[in-house]
Protein backbone atom coordinates (compact mmCIF):
# COMPACT_ATOMS: atom_id res chain seq x y z
CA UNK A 1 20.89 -14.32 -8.41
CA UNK A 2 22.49 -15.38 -5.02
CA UNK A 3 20.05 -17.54 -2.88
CA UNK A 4 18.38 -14.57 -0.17
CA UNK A 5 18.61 -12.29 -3.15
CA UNK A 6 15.42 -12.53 -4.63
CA UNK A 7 13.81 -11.69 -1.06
CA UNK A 8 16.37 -8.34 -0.94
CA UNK A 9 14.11 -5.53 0.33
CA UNK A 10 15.00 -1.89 1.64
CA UNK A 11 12.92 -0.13 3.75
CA UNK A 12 13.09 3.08 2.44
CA UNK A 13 10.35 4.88 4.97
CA UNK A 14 11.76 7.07 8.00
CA UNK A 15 9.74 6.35 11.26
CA UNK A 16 10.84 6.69 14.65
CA UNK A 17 11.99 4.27 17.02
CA UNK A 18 8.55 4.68 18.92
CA UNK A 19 6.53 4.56 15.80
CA UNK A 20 7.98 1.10 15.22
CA UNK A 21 7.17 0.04 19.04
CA UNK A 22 3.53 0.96 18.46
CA UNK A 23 3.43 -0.92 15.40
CA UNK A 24 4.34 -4.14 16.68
CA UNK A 25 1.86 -3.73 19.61
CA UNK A 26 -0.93 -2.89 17.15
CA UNK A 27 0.12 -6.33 15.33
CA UNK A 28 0.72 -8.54 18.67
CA UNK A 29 -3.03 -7.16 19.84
CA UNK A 30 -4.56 -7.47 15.99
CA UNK A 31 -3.31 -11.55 16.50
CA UNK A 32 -5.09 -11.45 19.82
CA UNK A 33 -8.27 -10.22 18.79
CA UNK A 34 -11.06 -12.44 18.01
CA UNK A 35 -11.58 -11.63 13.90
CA UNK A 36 -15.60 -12.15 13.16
CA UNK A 37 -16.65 -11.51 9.61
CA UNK A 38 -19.17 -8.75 9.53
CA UNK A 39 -19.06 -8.47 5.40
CA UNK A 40 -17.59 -10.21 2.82
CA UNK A 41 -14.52 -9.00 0.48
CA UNK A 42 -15.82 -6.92 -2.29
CA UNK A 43 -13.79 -6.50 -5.75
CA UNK A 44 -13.97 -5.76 -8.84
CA UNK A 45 -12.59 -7.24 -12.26
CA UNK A 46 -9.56 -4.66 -12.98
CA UNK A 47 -6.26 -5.47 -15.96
CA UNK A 48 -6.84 -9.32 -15.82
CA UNK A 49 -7.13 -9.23 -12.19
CA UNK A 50 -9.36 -8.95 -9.02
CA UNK A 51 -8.99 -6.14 -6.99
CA UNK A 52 -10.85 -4.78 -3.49
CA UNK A 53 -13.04 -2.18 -4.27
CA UNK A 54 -11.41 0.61 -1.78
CA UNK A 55 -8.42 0.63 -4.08
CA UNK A 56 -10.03 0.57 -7.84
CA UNK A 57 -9.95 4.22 -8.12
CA UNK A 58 -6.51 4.90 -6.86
CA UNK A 59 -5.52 1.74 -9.14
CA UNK A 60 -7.05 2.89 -12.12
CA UNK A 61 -5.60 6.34 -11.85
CA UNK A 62 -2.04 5.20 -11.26
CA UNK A 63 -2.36 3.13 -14.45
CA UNK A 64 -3.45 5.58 -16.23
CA UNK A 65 -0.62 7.62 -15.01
CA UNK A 66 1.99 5.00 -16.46
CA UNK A 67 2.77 4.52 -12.83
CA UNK A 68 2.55 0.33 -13.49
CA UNK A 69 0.48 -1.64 -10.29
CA UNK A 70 1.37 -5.14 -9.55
CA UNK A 71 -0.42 -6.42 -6.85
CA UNK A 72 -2.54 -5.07 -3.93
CA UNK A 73 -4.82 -5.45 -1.10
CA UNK A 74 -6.94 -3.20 0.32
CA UNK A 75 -6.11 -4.51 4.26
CA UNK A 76 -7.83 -6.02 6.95
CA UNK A 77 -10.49 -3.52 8.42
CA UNK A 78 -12.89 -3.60 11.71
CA UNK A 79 -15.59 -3.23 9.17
CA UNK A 80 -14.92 -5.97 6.92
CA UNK A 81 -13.38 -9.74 6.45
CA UNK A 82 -10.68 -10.25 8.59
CA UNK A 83 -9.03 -13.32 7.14
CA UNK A 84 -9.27 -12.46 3.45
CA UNK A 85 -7.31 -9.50 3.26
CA UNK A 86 -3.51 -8.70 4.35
CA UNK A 87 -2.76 -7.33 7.38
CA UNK A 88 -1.85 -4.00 5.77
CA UNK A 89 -2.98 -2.06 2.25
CA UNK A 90 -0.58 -2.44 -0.03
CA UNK A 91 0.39 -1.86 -3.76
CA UNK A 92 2.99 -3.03 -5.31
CA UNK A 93 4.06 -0.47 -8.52
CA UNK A 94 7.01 -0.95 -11.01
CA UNK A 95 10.07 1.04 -10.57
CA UNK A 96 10.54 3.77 -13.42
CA UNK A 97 11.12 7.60 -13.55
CA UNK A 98 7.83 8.58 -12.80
CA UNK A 99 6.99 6.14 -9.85
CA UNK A 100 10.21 7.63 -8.23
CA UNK A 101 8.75 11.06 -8.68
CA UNK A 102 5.44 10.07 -7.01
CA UNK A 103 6.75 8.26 -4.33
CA UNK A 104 8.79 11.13 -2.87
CA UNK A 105 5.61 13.03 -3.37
CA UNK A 106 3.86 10.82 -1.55
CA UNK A 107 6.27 10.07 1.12
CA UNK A 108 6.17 14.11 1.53
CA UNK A 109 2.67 13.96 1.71
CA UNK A 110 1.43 10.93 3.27
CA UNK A 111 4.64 11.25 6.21
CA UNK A 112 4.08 8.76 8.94
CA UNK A 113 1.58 6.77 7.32
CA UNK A 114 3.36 4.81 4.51
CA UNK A 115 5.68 2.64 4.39
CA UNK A 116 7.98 2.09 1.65
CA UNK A 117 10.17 -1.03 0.62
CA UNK A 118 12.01 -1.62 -2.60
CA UNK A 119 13.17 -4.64 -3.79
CA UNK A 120 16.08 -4.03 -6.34
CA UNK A 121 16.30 -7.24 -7.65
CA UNK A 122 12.27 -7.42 -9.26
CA UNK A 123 12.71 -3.47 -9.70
CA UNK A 124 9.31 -2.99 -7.75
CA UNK A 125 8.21 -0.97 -4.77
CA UNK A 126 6.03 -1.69 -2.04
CA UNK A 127 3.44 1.48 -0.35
CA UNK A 128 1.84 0.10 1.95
CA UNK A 129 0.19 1.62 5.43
CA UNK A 130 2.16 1.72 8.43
CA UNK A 131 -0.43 1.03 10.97
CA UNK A 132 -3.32 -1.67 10.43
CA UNK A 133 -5.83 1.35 12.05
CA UNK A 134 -4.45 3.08 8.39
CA UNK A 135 -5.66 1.00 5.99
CA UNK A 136 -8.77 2.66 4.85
CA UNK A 137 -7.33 5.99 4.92
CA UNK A 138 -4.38 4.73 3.43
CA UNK A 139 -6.58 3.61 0.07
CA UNK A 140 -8.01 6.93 0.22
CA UNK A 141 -5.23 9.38 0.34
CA UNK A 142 -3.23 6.89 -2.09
CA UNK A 143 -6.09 7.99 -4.70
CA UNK A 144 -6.59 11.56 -3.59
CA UNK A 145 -2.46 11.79 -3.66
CA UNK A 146 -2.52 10.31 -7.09
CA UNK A 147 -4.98 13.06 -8.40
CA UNK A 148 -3.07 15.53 -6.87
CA UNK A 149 0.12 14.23 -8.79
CA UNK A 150 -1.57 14.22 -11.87
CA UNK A 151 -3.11 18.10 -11.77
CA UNK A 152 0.38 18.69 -10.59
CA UNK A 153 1.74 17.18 -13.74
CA UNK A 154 -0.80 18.53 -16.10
CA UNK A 155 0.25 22.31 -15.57
């Protein structure tokens, strides 16, 4: 592996050029903002690992799938910790046949609120939400997505 390799990542997620612009803003005002702590990070024991709690379901149900998790992060929120979670939700899933599948599904479906990266060299993708204001939602419709995939595949 060439040194710069191993950080190789492709943004695979269409969004226009505006889209982009008001993402940046949202992140330049997010580093502005004065971050209290109104609750504390809640998660739960999940494959070896601690996960937040707003992404166990969708988690468990990709697993289940064979649709492999590696990491993820439920994102920061207005409602919650502000300095223990990423700036954006995120899960990082294995690349395979059937993640392929549902990730066009989901880029169909979930449009301009994903984001998608792949890094070719650790054969792993990235979802994450586009917009910090996303996060939440983004946890839920990852989970309600993922039992829509599955009825889909159980016909």
């Amino acid at each position: 592996m060439n040194q710069g390799e191993e950080f190789d990542e492709h943004v695979l997620s269409i969004h226009s050029k505006e889209r982009w612009i008001r993402k940046r803003r949202e992140v330049d005002e997010w580093e502005k903002r004065r971050k209290l702590i109104k609750k504390q990070k809640e998660t739960v024991f999940f494959l070896n690992d601690e996960v937040d709690v707003q992404l166990f379901p969708a988690l468990s149900l990709l697993n289940d799938m064979r649709i492999v998790t590696q990491y993820s992060c439920a994102g920061v929120s207005v409602s919650d910790d502000p300095l223990n979670h990423s700036l954006y939700a995120y899960v990082t899933v294995f690349d395979s046949e059937s993640t392929r599948n549902f990730i066009d599904y989901l880029q169909r479906s979930m449009r301009h609120r994903l984001l998608v990266t792949y890094e070719p060299t650790r054969k792993r993708y990235d979802l994450s939400s586009f917009y910090i204001q996303h996060n939440r939602s983004f946890c839920f419709l990852l989970y309600r997505y993922a039992i829509c995939w599955k009825s889909r595949m159980e016909w």
